[in-house]
PDB file of N, CA and C in Angstrom:
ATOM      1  N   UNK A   1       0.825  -1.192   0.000  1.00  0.00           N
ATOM      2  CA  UNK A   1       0.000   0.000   0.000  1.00  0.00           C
ATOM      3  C   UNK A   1       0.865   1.251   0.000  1.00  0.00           C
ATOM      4  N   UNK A   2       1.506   1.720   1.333  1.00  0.00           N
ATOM      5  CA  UNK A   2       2.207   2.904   0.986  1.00  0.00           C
ATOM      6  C   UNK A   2       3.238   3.226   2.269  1.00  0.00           C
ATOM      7  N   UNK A   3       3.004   1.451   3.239  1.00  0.00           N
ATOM      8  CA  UNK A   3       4.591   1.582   3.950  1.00  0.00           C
ATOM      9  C   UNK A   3       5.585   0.891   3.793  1.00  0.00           C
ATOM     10  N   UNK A   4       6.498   1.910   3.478  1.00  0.00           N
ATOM     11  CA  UNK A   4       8.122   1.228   3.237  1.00  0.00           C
ATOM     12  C   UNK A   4       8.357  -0.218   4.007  1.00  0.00           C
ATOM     13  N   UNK A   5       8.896  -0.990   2.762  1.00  0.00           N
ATOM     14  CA  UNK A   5       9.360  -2.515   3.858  1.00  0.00           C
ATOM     15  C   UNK A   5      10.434  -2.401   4.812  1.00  0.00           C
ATOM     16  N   UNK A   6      11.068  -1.303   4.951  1.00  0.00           N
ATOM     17  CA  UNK A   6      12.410  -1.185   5.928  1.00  0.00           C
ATOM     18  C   UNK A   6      11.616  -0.579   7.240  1.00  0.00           C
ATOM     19  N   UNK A   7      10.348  -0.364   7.081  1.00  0.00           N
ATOM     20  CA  UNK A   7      10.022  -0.254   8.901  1.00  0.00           C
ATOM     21  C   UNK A   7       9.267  -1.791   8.791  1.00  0.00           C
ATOM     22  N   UNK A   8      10.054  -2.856  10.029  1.00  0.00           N
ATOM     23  CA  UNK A   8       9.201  -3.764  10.114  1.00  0.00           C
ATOM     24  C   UNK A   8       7.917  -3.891  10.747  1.00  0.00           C
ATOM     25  N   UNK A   9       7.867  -3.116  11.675  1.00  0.00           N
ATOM     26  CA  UNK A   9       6.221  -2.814  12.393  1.00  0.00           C
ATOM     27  C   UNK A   9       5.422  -2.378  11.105  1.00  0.00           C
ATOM     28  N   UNK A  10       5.780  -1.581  10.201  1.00  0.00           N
ATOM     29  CA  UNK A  10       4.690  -0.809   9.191  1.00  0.00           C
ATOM     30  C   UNK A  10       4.296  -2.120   8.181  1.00  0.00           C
ATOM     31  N   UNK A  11       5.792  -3.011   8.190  1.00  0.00           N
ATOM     32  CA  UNK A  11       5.154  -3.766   6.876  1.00  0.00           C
ATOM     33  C   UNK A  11       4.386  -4.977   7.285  1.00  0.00           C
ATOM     34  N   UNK A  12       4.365  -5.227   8.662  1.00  0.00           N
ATOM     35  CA  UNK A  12       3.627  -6.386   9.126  1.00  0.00           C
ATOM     36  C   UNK A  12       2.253  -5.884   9.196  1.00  0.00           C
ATOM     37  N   UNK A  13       1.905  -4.408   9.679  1.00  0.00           N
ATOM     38  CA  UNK A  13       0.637  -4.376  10.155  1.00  0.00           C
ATOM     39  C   UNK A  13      -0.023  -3.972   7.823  1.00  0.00           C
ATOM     40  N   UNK A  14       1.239  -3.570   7.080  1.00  0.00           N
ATOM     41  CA  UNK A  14       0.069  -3.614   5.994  1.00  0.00           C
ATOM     42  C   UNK A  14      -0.096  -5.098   5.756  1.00  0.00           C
ATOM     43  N   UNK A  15       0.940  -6.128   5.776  1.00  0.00           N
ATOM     44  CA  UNK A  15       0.357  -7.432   5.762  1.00  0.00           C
ATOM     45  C   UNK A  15      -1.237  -7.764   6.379  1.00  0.00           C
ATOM     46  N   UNK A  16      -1.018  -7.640   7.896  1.00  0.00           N
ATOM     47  CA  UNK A  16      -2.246  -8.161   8.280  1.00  0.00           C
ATOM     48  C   UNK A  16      -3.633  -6.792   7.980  1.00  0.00           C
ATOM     49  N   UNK A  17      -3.381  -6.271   7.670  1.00  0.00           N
ATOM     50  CA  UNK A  17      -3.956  -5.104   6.912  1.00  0.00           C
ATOM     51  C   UNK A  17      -4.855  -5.937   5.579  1.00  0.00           C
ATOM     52  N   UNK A  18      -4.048  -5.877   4.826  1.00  0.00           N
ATOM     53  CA  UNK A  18      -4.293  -7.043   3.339  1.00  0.00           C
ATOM     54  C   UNK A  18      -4.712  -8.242   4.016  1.00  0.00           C
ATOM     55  N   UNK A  19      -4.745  -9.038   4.586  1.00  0.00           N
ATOM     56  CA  UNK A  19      -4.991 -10.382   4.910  1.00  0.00           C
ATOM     57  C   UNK A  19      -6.537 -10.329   5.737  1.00  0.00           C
ATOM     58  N   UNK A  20      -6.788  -9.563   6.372  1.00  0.00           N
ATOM     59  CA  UNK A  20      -8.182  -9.019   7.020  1.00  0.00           C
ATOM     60  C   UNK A  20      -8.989  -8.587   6.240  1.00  0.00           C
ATOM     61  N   UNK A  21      -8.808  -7.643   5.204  1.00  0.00           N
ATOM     62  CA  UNK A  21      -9.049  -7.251   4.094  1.00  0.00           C
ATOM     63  C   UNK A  21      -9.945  -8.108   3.259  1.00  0.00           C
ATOM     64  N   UNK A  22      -8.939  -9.400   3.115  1.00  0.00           N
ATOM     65  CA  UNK A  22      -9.113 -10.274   2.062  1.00  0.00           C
ATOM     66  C   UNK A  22     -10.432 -11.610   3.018  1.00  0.00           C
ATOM     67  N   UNK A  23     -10.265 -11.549   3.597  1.00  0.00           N
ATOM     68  CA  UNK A  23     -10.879 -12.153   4.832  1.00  0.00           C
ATOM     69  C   UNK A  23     -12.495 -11.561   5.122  1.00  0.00           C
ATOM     70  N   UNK A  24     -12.841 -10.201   5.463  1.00  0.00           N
ATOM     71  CA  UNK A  24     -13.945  -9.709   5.198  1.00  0.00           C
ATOM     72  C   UNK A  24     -14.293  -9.790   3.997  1.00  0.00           C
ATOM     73  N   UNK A  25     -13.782  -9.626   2.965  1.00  0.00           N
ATOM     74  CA  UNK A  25     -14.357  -9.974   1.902  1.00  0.00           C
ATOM     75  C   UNK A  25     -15.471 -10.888   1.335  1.00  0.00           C
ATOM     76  N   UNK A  26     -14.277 -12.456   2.293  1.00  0.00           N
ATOM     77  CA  UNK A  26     -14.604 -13.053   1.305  1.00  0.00           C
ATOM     78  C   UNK A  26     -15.821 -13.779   2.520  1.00  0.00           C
ATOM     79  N   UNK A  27     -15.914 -13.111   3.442  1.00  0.00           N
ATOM     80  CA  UNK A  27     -17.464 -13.188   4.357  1.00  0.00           C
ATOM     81  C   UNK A  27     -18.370 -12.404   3.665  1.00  0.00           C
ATOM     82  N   UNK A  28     -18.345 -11.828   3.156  1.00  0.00           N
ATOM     83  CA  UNK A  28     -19.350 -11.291   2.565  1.00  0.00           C
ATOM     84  C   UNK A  28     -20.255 -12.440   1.933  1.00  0.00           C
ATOM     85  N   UNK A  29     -22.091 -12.309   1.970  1.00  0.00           N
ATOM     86  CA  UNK A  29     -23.038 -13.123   1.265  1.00  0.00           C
ATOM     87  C   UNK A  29     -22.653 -13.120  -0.353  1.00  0.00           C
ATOM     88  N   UNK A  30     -22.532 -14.343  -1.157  1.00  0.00           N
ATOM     89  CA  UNK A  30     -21.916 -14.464  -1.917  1.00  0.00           C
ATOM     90  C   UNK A  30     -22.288 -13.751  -3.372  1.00  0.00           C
ATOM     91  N   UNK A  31     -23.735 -12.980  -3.591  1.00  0.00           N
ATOM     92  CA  UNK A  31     -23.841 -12.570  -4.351  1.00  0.00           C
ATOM     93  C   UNK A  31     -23.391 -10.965  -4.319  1.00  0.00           C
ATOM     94  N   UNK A  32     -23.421 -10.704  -2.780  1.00  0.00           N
ATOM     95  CA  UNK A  32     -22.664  -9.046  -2.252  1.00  0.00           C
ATOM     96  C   UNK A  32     -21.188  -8.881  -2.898  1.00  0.00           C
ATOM     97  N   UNK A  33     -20.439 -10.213  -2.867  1.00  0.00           N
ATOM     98  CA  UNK A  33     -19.233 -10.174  -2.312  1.00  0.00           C
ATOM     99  C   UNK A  33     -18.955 -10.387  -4.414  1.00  0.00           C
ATOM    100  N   UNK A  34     -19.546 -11.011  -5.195  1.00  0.00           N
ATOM    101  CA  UNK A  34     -19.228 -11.081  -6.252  1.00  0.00           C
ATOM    102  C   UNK A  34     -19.566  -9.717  -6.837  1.00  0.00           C
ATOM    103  N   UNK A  35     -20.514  -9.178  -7.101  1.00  0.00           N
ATOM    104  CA  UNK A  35     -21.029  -7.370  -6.832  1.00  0.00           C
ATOM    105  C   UNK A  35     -19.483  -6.972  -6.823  1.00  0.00           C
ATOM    106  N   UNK A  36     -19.346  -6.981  -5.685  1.00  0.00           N
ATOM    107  CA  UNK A  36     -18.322  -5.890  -5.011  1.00  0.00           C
ATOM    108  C   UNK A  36     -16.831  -6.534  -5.823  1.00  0.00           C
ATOM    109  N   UNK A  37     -16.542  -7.693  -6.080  1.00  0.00           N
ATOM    110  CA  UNK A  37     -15.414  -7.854  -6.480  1.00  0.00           C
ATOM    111  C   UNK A  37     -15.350  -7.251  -8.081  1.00  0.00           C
ATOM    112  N   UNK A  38     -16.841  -7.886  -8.454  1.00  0.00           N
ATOM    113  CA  UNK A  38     -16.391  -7.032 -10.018  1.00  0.00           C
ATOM    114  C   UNK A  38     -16.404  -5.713 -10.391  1.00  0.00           C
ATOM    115  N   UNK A  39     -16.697  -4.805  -9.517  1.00  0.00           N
ATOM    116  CA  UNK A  39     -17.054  -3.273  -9.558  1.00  0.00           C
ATOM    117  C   UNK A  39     -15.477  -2.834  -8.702  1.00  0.00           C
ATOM    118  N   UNK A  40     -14.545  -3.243  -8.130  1.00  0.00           N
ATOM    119  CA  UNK A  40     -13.714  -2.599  -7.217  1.00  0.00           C
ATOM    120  C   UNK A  40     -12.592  -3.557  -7.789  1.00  0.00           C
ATOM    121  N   UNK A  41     -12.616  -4.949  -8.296  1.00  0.00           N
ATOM    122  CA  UNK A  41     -11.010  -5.261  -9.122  1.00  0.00           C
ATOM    123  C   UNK A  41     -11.372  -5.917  -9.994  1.00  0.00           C
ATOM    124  N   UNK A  42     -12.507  -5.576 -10.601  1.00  0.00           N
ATOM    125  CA  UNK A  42     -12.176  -5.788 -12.470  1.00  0.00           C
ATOM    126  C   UNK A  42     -12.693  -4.468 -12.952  1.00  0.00           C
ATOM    127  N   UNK A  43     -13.307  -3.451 -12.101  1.00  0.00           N
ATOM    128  CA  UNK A  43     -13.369  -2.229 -12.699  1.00  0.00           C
ATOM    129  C   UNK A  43     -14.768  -1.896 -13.264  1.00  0.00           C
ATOM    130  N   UNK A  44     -15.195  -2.798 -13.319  1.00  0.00           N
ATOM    131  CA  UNK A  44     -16.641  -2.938 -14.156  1.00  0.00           C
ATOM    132  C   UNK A  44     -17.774  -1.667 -13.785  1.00  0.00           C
ATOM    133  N   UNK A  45     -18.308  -1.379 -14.611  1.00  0.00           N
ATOM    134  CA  UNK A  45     -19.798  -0.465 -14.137  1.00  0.00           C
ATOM    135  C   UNK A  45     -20.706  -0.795 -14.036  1.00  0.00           C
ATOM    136  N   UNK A  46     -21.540  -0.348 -12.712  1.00  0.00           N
ATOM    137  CA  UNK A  46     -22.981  -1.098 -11.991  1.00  0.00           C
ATOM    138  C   UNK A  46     -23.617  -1.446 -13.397  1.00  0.00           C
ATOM    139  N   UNK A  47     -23.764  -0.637 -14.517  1.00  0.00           N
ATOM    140  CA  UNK A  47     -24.640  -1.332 -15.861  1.00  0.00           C
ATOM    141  C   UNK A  47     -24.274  -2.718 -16.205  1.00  0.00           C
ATOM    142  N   UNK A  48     -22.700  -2.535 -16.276  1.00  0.00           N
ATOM    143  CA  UNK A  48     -22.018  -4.287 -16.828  1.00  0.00           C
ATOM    144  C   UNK A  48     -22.153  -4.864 -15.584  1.00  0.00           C
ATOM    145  N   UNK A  49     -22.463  -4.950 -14.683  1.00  0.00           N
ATOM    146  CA  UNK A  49     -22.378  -5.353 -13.789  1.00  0.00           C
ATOM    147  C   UNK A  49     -23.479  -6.509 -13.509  1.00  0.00           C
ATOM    148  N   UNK A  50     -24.903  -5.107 -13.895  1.00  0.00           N
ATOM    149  CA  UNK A  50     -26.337  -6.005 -13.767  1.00  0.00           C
ATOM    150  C   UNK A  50     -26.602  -6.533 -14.836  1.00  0.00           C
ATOM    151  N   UNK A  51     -26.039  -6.346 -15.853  1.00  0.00           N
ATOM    152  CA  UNK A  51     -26.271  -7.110 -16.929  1.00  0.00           C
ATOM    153  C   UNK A  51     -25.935  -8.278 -17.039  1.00  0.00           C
ATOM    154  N   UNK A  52     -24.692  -8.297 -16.767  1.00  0.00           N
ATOM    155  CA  UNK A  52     -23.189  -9.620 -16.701  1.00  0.00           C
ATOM    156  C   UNK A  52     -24.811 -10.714 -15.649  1.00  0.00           C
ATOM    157  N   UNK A  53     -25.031 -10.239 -14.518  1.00  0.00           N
ATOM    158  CA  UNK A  53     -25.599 -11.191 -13.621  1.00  0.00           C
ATOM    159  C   UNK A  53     -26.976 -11.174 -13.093  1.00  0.00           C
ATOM    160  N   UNK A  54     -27.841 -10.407 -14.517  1.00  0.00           N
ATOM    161  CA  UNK A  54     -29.163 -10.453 -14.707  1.00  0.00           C
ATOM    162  C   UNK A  54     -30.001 -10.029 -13.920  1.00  0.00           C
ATOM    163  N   UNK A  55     -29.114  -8.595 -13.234  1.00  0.00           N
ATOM    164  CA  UNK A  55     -30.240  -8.307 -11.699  1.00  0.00           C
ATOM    165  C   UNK A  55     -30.059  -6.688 -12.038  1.00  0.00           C
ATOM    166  N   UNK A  56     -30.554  -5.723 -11.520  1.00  0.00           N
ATOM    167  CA  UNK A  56     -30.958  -4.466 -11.373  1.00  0.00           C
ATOM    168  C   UNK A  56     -30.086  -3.278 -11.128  1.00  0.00           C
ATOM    169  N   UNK A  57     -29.514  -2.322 -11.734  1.00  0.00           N
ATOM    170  CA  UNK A  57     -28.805  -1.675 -11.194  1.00  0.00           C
ATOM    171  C   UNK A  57     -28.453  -1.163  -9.892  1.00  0.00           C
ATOM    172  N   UNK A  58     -30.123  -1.347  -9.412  1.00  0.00           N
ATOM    173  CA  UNK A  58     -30.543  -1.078  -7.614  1.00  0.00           C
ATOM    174  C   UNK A  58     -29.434  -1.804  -7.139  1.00  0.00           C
ATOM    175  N   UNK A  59     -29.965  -3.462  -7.681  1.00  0.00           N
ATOM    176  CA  UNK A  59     -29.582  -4.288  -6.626  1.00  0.00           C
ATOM    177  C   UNK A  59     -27.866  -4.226  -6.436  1.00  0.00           C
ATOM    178  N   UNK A  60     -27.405  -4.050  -7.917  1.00  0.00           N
ATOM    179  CA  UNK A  60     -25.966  -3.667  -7.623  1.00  0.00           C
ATOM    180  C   UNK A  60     -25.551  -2.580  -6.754  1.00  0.00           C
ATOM    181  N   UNK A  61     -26.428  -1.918  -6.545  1.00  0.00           N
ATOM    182  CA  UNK A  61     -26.415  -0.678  -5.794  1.00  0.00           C
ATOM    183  C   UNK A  61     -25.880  -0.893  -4.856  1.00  0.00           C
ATOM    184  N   UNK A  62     -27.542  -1.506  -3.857  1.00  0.00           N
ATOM    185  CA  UNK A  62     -27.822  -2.160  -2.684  1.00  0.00           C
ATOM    186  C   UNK A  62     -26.272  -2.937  -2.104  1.00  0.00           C
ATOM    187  N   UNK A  63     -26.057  -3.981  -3.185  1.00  0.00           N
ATOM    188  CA  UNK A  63     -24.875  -4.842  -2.589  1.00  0.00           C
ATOM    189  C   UNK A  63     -23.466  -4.014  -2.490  1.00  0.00           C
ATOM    190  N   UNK A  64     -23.164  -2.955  -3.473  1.00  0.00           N
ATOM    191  CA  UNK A  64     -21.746  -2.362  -2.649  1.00  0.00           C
ATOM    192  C   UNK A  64     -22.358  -1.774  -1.664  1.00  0.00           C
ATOM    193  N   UNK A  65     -23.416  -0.763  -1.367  1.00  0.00           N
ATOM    194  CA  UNK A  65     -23.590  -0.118  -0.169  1.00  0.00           C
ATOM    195  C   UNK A  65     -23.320  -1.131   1.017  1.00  0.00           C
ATOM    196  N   UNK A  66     -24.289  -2.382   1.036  1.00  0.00           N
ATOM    197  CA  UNK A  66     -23.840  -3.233   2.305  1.00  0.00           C
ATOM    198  C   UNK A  66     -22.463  -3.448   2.188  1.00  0.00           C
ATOM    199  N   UNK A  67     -21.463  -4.351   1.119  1.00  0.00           N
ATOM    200  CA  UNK A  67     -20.390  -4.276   1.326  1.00  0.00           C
ATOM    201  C   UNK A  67     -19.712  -3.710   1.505  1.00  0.00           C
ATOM    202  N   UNK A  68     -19.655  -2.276   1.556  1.00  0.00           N
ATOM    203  CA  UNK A  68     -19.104  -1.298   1.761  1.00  0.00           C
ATOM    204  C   UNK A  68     -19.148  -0.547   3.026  1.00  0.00           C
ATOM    205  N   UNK A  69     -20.596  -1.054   4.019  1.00  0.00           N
ATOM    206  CA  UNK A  69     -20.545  -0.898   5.369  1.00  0.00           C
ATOM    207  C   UNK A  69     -20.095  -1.891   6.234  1.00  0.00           C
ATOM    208  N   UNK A  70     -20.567  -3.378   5.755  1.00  0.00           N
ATOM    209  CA  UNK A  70     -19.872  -4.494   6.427  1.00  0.00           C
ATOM    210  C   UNK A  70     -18.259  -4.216   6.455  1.00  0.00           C
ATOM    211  N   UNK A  71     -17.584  -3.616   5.414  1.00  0.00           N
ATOM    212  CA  UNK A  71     -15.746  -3.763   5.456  1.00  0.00           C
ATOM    213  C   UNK A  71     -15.689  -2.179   6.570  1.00  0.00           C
ATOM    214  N   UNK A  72     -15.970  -1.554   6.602  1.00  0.00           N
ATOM    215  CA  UNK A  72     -16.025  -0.384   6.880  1.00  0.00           C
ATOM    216  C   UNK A  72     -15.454  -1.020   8.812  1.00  0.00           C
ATOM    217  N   UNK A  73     -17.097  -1.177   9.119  1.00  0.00           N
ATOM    218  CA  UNK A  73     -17.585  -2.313  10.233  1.00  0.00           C
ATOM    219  C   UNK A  73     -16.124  -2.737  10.707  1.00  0.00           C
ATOM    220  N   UNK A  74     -16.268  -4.162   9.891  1.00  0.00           N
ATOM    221  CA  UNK A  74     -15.060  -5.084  10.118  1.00  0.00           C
ATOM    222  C   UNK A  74     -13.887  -4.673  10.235  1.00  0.00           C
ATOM    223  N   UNK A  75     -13.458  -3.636   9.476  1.00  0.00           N
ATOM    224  CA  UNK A  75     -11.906  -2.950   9.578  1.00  0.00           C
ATOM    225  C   UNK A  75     -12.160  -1.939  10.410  1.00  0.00           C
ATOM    226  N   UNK A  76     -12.600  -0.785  11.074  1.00  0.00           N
ATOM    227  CA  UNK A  76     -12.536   0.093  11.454  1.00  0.00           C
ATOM    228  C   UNK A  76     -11.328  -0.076  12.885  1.00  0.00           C
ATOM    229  N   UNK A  77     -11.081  -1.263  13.476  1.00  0.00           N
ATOM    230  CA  UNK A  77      -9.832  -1.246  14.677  1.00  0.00           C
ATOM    231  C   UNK A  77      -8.635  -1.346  13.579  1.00  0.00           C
ATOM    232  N   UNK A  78      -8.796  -1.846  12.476  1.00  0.00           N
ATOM    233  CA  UNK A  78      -7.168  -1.313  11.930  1.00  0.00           C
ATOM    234  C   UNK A  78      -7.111  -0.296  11.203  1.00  0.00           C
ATOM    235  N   UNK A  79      -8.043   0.489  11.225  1.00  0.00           N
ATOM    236  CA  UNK A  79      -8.047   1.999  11.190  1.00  0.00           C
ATOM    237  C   UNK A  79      -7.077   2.930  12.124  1.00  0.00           C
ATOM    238  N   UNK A  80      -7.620   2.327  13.208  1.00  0.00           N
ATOM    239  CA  UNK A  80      -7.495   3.070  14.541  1.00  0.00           C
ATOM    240  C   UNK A  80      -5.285   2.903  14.532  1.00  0.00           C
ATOM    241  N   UNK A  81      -5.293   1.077  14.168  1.00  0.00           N
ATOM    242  CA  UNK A  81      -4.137   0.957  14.585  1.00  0.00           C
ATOM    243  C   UNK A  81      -3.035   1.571  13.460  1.00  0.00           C
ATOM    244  N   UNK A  82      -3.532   1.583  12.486  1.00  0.00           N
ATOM    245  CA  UNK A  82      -2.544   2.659  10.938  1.00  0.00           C
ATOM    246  C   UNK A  82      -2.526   4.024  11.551  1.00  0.00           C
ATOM    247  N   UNK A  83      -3.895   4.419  11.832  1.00  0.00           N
ATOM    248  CA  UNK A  83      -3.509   5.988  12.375  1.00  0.00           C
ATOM    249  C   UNK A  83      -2.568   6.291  13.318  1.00  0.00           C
ATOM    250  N   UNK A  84      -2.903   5.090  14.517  1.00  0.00           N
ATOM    251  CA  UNK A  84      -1.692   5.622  15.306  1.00  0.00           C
ATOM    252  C   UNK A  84       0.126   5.196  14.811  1.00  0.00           C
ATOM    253  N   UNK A  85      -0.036   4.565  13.863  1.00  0.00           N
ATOM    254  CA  UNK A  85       1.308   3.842  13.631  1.00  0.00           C
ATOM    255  C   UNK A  85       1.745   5.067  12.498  1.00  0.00           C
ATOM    256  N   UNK A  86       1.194   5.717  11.739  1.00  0.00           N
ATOM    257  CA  UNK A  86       1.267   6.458  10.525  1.00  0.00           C
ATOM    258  C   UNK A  86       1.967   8.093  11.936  1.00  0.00           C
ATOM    259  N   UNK A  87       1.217   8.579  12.787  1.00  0.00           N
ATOM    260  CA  UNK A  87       1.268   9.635  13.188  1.00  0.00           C
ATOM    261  C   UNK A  87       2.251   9.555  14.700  1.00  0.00           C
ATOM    262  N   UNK A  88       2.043   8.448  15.151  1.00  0.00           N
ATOM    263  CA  UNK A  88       2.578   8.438  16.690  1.00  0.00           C
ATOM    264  C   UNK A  88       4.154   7.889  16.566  1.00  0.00           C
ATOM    265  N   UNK A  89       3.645   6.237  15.653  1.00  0.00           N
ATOM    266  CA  UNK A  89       4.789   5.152  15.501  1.00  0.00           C
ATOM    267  C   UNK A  89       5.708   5.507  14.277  1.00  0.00           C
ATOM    268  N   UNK A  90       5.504   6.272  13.345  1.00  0.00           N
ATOM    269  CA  UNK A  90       6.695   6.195  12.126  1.00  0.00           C
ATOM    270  C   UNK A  90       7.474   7.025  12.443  1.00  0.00           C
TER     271      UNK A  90
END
């Protein structure tokens, strides 16, 4: 992401950073979590989106908004712990 590998505290916590990440994700309900993967890493637009999987632009809507509060949710303590490592710890 955007800490140098020569601080080892910075590069472990973006590890488990990425690995939590990848982890909420892939909790996500499986039609949320496919939504959200093709709109955020294949790039796609809510149109190709509902088209590609025969449902509503809403509903594509609907599913990043939840996925997008569930990760929010789920990550918000390694929020807490980057901020203090970015401002207190580097």
């Amino acid at each position: 992401l955007f800490i140098e590998k020569d601080h080892p505290l910075g590069y472990l916590l973006e590890q488990e950073l990425e690995e939590e990440l990848e982890r909420s994700i892939e909790a996500l309900p499986e039609e949320c979590r496919v939504v959200f993967k093709k709109s955020r890493f294949e790039q796609k637009k809510y149109e190709e989106i509902a088209r590609e999987l025969n449902i509503s632009v809403n509903t594509v809507k609907y599913h990043i908004k939840n996925a997008l509060a569930f990760l929010q949710k789920r990550m918000a303590g390694y929020l807490k712990i980057l901020v203090w490592y970015i401002f207190l710890g580097n």
